[in-house]
C-alpha atoms as a PDB file:
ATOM      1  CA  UNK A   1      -3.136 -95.320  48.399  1.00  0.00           C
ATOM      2  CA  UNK A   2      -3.587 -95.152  52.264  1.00  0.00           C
ATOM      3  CA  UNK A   3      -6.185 -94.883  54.774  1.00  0.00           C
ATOM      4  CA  UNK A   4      -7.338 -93.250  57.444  1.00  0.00           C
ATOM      5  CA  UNK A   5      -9.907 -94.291  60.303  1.00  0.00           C
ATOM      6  CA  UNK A   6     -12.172 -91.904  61.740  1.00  0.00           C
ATOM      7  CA  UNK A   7     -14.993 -92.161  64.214  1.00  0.00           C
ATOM      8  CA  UNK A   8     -14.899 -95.675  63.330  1.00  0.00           C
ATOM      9  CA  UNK A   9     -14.757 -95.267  59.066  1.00  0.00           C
ATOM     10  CA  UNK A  10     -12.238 -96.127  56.799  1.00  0.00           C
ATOM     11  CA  UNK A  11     -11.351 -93.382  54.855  1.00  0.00           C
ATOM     12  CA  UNK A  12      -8.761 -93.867  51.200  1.00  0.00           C
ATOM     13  CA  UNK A  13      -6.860 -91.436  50.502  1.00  0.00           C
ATOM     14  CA  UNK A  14      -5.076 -91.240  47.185  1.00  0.00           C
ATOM     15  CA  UNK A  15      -1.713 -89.231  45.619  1.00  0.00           C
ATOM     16  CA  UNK A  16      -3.325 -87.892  42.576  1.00  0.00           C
ATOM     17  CA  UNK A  17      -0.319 -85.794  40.803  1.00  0.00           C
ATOM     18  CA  UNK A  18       1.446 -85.504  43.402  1.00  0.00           C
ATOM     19  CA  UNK A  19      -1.371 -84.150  45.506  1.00  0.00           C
ATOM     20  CA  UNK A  20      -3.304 -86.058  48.907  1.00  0.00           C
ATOM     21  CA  UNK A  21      -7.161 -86.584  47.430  1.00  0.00           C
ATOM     22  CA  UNK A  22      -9.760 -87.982  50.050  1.00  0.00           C
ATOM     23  CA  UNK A  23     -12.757 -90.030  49.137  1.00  0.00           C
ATOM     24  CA  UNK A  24     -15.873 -88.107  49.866  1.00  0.00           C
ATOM     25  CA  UNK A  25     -17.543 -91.287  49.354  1.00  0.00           C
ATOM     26  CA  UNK A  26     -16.175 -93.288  52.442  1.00  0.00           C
ATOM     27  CA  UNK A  27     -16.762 -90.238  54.474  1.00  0.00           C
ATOM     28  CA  UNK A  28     -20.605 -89.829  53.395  1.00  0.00           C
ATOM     29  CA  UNK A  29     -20.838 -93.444  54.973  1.00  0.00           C
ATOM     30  CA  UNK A  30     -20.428 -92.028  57.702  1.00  0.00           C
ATOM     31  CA  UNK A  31     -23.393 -89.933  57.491  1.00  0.00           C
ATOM     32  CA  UNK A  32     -26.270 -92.405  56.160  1.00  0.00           C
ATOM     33  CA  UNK A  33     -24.588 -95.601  55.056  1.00  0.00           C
ATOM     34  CA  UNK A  34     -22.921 -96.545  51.387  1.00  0.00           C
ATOM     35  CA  UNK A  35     -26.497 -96.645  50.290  1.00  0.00           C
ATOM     36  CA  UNK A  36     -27.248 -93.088  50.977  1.00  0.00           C
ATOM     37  CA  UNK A  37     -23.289 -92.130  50.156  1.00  0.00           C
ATOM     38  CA  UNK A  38     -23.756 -90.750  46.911  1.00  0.00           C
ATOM     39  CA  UNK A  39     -26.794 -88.573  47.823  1.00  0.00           C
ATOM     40  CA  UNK A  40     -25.118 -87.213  50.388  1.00  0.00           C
ATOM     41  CA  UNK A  41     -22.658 -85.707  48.136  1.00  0.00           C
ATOM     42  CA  UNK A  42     -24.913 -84.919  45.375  1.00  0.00           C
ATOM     43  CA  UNK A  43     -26.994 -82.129  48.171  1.00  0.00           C
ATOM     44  CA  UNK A  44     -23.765 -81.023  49.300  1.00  0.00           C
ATOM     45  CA  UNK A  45     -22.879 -79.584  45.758  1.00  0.00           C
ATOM     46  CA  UNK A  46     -25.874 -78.248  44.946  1.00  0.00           C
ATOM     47  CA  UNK A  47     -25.192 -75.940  48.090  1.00  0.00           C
ATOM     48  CA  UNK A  48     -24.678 -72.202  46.794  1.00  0.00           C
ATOM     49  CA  UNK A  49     -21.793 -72.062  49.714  1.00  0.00           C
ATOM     50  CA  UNK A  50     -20.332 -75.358  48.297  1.00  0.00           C
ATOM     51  CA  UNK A  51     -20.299 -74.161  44.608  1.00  0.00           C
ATOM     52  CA  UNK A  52     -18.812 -70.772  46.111  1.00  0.00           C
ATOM     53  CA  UNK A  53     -16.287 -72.844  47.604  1.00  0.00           C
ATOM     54  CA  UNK A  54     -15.310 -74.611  44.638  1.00  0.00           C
ATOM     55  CA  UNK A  55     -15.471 -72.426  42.200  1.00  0.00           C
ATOM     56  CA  UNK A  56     -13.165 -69.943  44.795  1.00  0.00           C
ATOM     57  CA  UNK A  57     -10.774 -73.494  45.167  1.00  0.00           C
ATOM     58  CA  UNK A  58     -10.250 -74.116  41.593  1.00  0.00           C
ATOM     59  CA  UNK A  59      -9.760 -70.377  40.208  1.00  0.00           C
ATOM     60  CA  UNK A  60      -6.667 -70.368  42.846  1.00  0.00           C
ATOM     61  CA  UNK A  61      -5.290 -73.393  41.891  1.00  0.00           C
ATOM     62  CA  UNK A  62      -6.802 -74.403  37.987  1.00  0.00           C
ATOM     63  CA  UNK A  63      -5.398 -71.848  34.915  1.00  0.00           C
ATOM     64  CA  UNK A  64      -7.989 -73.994  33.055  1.00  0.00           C
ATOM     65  CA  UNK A  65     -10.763 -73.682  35.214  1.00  0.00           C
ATOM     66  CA  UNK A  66     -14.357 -72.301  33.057  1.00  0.00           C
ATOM     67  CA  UNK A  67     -15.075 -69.513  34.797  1.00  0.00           C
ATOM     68  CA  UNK A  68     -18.433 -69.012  32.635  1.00  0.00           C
ATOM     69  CA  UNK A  69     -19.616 -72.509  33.290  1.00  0.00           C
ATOM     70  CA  UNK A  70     -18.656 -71.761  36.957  1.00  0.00           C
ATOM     71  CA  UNK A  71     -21.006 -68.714  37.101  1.00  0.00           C
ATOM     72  CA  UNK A  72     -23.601 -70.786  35.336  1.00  0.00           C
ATOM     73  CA  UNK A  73     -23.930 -73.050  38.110  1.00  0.00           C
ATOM     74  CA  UNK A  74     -23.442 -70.051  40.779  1.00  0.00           C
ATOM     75  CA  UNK A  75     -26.726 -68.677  39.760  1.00  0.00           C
ATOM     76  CA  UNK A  76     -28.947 -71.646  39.250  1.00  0.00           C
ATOM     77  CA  UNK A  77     -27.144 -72.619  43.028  1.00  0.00           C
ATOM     78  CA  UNK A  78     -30.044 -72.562  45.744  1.00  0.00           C
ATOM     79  CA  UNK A  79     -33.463 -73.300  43.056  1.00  0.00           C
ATOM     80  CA  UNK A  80     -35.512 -76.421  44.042  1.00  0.00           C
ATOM     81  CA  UNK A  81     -34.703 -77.588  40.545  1.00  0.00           C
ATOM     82  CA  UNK A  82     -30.905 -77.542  40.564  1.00  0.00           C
ATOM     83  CA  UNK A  83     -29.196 -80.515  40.486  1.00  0.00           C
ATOM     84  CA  UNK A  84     -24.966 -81.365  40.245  1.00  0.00           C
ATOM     85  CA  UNK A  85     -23.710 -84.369  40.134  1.00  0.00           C
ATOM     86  CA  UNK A  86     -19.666 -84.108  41.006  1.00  0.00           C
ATOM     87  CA  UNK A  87     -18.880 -85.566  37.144  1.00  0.00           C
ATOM     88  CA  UNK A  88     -21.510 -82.801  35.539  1.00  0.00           C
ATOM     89  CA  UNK A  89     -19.177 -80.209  37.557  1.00  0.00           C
ATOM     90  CA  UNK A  90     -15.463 -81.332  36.466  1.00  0.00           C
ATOM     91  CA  UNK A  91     -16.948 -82.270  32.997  1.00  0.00           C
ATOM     92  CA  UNK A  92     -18.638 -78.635  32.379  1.00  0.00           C
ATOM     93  CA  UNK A  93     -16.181 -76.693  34.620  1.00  0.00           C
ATOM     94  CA  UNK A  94     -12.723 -78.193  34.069  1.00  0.00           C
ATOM     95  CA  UNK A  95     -11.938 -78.842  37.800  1.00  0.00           C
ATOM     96  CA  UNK A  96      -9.502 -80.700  39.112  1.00  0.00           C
ATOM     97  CA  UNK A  97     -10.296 -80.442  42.671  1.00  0.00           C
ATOM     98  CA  UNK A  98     -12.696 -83.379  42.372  1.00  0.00           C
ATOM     99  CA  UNK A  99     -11.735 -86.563  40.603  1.00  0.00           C
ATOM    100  CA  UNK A 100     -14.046 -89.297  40.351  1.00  0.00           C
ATOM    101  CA  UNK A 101     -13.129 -93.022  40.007  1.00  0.00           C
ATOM    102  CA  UNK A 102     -14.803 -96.136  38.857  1.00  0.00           C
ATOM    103  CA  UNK A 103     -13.477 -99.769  39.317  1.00  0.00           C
ATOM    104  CA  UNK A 104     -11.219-100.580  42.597  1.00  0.00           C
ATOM    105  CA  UNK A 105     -11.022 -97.675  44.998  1.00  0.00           C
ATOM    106  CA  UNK A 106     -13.739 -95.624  42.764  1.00  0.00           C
ATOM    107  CA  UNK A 107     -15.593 -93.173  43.872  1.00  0.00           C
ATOM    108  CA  UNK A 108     -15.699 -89.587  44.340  1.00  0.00           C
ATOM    109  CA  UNK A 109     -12.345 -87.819  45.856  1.00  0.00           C
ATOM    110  CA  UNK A 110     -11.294 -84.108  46.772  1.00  0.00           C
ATOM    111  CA  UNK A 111      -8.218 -82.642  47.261  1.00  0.00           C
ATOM    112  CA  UNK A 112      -7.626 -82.521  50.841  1.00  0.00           C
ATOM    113  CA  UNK A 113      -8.491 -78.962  50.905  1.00  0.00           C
ATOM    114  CA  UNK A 114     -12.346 -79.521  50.145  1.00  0.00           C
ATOM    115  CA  UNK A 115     -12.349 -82.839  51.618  1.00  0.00           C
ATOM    116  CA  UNK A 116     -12.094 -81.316  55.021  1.00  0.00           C
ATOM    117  CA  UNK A 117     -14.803 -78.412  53.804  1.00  0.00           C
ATOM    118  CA  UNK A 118     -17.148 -81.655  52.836  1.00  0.00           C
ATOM    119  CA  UNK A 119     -16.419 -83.093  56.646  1.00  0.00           C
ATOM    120  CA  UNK A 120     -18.592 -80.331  57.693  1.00  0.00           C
ATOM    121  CA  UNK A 121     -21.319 -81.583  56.079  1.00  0.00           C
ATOM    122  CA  UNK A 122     -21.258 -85.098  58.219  1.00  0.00           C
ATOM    123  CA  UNK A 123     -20.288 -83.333  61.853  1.00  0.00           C
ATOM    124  CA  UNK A 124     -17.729 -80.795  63.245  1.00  0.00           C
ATOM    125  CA  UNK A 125     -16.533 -83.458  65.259  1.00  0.00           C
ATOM    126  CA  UNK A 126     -15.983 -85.703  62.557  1.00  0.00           C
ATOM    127  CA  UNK A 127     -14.317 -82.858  60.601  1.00  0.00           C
ATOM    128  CA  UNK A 128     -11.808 -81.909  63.430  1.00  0.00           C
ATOM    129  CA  UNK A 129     -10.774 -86.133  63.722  1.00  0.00           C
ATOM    130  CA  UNK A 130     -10.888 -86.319  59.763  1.00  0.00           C
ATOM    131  CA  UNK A 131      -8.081 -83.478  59.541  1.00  0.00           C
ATOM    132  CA  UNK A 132      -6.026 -84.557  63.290  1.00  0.00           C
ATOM    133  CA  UNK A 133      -5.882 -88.409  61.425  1.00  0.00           C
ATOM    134  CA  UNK A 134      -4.895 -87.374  58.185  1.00  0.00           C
ATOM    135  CA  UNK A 135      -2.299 -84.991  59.726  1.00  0.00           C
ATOM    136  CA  UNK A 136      -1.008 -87.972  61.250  1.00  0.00           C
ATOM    137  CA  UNK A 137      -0.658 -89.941  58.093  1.00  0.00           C
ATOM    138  CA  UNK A 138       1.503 -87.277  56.725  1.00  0.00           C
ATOM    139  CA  UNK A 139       3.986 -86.889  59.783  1.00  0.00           C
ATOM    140  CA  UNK A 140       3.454 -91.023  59.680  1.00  0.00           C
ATOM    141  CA  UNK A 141       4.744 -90.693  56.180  1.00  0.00           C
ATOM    142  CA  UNK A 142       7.621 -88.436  56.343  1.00  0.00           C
ATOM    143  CA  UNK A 143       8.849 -90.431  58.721  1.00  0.00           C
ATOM    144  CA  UNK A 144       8.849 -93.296  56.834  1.00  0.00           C
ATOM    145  CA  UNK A 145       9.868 -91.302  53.582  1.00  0.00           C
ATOM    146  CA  UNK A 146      13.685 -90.249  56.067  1.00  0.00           C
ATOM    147  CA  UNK A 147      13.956 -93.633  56.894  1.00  0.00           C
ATOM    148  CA  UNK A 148      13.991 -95.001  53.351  1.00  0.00           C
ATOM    149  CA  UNK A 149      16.599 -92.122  52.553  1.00  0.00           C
ATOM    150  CA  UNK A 150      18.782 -93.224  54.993  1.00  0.00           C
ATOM    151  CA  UNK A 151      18.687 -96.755  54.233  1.00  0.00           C
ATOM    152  CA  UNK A 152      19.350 -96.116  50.745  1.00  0.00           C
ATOM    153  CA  UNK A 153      22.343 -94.213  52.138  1.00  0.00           C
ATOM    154  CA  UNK A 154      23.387 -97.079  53.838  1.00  0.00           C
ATOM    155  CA  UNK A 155      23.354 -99.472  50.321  1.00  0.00           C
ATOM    156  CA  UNK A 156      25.332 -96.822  48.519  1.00  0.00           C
ATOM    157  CA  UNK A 157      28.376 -96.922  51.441  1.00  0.00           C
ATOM    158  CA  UNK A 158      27.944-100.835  50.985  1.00  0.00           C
ATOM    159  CA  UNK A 159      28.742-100.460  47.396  1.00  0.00           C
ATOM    160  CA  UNK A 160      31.845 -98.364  48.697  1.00  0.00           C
ATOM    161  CA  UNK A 161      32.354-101.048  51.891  1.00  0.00           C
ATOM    162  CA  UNK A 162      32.279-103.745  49.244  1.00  0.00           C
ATOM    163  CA  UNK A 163      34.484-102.802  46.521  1.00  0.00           C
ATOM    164  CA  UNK A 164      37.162-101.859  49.107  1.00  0.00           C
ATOM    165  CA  UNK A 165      37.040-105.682  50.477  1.00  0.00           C
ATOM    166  CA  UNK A 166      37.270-106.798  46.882  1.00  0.00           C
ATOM    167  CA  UNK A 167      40.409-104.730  45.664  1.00  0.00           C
ATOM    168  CA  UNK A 168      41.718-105.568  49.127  1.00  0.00           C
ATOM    169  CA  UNK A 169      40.975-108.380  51.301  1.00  0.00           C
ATOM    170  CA  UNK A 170      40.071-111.000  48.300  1.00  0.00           C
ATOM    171  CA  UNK A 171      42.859-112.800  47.120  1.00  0.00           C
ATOM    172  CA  UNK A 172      43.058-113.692  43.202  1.00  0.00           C
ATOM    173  CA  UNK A 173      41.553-116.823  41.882  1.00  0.00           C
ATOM    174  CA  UNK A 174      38.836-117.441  44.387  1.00  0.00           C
ATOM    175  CA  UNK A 175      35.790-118.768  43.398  1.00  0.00           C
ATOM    176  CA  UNK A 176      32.513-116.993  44.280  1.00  0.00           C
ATOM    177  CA  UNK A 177      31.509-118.921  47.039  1.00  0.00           C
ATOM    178  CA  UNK A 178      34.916-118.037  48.848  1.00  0.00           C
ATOM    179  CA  UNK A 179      34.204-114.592  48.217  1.00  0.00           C
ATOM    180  CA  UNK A 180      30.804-114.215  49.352  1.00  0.00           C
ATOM    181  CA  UNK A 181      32.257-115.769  52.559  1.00  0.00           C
ATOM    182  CA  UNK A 182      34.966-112.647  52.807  1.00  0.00           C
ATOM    183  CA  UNK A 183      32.036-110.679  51.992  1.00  0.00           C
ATOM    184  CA  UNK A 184      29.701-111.906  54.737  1.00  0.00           C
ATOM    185  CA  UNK A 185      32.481-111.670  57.619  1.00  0.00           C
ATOM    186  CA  UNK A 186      33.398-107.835  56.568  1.00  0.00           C
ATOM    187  CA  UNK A 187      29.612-107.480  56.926  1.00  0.00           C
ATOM    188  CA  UNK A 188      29.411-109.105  60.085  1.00  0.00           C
ATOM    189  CA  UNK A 189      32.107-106.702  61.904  1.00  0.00           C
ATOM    190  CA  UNK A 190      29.915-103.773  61.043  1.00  0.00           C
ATOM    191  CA  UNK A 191      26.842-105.699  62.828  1.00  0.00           C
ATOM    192  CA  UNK A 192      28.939-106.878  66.022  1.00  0.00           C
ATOM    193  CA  UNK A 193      30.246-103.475  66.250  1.00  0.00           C
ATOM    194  CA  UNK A 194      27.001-101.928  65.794  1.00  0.00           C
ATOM    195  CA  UNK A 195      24.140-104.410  67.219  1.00  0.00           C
ATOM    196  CA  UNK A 196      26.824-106.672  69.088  1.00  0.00           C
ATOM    197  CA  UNK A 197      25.618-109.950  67.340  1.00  0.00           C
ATOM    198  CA  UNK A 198      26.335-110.980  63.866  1.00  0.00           C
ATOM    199  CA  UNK A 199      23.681-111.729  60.886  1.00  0.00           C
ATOM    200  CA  UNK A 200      23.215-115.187  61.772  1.00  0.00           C
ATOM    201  CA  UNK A 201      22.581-115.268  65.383  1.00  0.00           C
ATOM    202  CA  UNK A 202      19.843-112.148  64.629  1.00  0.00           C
ATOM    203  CA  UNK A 203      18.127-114.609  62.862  1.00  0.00           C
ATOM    204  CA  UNK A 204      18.173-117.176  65.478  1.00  0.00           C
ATOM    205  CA  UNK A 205      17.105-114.879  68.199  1.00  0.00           C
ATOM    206  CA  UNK A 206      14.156-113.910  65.661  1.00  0.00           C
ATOM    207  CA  UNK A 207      13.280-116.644  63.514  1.00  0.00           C
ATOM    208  CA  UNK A 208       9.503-114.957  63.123  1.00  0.00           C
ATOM    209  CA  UNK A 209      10.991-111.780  61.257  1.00  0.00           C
ATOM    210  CA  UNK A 210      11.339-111.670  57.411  1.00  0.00           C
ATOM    211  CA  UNK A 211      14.239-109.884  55.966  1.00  0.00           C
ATOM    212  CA  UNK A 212      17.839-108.657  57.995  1.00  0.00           C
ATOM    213  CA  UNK A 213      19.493-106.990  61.193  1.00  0.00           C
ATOM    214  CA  UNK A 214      20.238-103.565  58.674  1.00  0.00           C
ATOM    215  CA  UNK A 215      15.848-103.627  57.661  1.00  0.00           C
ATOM    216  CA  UNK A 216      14.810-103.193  61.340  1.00  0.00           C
ATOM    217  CA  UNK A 217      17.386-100.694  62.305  1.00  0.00           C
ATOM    218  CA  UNK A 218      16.629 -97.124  63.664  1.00  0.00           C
ATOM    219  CA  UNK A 219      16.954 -93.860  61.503  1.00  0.00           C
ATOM    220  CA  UNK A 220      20.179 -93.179  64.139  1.00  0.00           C
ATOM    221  CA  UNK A 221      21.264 -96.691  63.363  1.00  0.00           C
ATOM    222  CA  UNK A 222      21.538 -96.514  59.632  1.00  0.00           C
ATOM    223  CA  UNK A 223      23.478 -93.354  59.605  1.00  0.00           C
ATOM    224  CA  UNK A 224      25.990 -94.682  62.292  1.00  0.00           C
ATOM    225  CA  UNK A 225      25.859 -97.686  60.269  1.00  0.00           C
ATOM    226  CA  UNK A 226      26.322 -95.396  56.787  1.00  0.00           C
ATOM    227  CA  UNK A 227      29.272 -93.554  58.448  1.00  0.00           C
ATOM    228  CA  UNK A 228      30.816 -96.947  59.360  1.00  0.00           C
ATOM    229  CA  UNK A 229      30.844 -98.649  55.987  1.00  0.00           C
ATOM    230  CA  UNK A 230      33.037 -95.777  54.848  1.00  0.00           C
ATOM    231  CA  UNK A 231      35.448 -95.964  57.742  1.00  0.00           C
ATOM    232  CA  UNK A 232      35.823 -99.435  57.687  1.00  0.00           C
ATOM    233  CA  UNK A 233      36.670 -99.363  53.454  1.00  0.00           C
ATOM    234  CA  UNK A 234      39.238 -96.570  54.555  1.00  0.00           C
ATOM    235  CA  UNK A 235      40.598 -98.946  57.998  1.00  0.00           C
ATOM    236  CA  UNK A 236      40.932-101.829  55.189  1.00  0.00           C
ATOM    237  CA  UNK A 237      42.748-100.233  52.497  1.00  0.00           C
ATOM    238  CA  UNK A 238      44.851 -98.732  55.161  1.00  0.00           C
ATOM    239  CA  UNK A 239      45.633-102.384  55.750  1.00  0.00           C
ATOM    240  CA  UNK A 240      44.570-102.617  59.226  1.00  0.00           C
ATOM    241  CA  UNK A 241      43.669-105.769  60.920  1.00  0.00           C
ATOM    242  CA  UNK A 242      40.249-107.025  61.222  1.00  0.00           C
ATOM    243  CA  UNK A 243      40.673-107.449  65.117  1.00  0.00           C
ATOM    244  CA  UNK A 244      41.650-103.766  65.390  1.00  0.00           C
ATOM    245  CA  UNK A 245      38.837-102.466  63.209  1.00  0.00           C
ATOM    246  CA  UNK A 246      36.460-104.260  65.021  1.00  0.00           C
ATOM    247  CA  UNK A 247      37.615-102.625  68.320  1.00  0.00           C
ATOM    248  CA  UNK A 248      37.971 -99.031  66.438  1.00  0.00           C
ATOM    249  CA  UNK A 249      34.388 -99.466  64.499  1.00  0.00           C
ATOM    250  CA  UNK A 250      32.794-100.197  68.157  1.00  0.00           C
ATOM    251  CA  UNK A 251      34.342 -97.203  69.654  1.00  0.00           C
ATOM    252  CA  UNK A 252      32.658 -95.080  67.047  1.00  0.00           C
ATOM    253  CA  UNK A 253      29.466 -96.370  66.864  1.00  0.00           C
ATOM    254  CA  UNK A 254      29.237 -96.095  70.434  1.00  0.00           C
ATOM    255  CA  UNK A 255      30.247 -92.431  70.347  1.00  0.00           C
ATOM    256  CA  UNK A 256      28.356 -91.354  67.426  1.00  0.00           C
ATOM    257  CA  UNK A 257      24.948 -93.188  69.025  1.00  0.00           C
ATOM    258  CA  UNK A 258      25.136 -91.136  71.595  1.00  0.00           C
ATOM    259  CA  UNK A 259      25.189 -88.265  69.636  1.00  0.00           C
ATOM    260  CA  UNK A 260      22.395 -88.997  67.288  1.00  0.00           C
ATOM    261  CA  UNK A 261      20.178 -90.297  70.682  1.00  0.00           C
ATOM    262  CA  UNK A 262      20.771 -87.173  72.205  1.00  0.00           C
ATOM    263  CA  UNK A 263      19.597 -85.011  69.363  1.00  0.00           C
ATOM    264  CA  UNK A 264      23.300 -83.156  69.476  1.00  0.00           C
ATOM    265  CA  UNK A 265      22.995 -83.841  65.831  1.00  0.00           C
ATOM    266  CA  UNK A 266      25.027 -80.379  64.720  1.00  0.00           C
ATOM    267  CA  UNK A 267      28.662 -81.880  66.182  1.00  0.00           C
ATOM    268  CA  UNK A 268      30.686 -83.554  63.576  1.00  0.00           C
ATOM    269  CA  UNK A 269      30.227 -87.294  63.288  1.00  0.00           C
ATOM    270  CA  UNK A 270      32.997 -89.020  61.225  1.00  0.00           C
ATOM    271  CA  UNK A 271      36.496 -88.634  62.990  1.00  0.00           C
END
């Protein structure tokens, strides 16, 4: 569930099946008010264009869709008696463009696609806001959906980071809170190397901020960081010196930043 604000109205918008579906209830508030919200949407489908429109919507995208029922409704479209209610219309046609939900977030919703056909029906200009704020949700989105790829990338080279300070760095017969120690330090050359401050002083310089250094990091940070994680397993069971992998882990995640901040993206990273 998300939301979108437009012209001043919060709008939900749901992932039904893997598809976006937008109330058409919050945006007939915008029209006449939640008291008027559901009449609003009642005289839109009663519209001969509308049931054109959804009819045309669902035999494109529904194999189930009643096409009988559909042409039912086509010709009664337009009399001063015909009513439709949204549930007589997915109950008697099969569609799936509309859903409607009772209980939190109920309400009637349309696939995207008719949702911003139905913002016609409050204003052009509300239409044109309704599609340039939902558009932004989805680039919002993606961009949210890379970053959580790449920090999952970065926990899988920590499994790799870790195991190689275990089979190398951690002597026998420690106990656990000696090794978490080992563990910490490893982690804390990757953060000096990469944000030039360790885990601890982060958290002194922002005591306000829940969770780590790594969980406000950059896209281009957690792939340096990623790229480093392997490195530094393969400096350590090379045998090298913390002191010189500190130096050489530095180096690299100063030349590889540049890289990614520059957008030069298609020049090989790991050396």
């Amino acid at each position: 569930m998300a939301k979108i604000t437009v012209q001043n109205t919060q709008i939900t918008v749901l992932n039904i099946k893997e598809q976006d579906y937008i109330s058409l209830t919050d945006m007939a508030t915008a029209k006449d008010g939640d008291s008027r919200a559901a009449d609003v949407i009642k005289n839109w489908i009663r519209n001969r264009y509308t049931i054109e429109f959804l009819g045309t919507w669902e035999l494109i995208h529904n194999p189930n869709f009643k096409v009988v029922e559909f042409d039912h409704f086509r010709m009664s479209a337009g009399l001063p008696s015909f009513v439709l209610s949204a549930s007589e219309w997915i109950e008697k046609t099969g569609a799936v463009g509309l859903v409607v939900r009772k209980g939190r977030y109920g309400g009637t919703y349309a696939h995207k696609d008719i949702a911003f056909e139905f913002g016609s029906a409050i204003s052009v200009p509300f239409k044109l806001y309704l599609i340039e704020e939902f558009q932004r949700l989805k680039a919002e989105e993606q961009r949210l959906i890379g970053w959580s790829a790449k920090r999952e990338l970065s926990k899988i080279n920590y499994r790799i980071h870790t195991d190689a300070i275990k089979q190398n760095l951690i002597p026998a017969e420690v106990t656990k809170a000696q090794a978490s120690i080992i563990y910490a330090n490893e982690a804390d050359v990757l953060n000096v190397a990469m944000f030039g401050m360790t885990a601890k002083q982060w958290r002194e310089a922002n005591p306000d901020l829940n969770g780590n250094i790594r969980d406000y990091a950059s896209v281009n940070e957690l792939i340096c960081l990623s790229n480093m994680e392997s490195l530094n397993a393969v400096f350590i069971e090379q045998g090298l010196p913390q002191s010189e992998r500190l130096i050489k882990l530095n180096q690299i995640a100063i030349h590889q930043m540049s890289i990614l901040e520059s957008g030069d993206n298609d020049r090989k990273l790991l050396k």
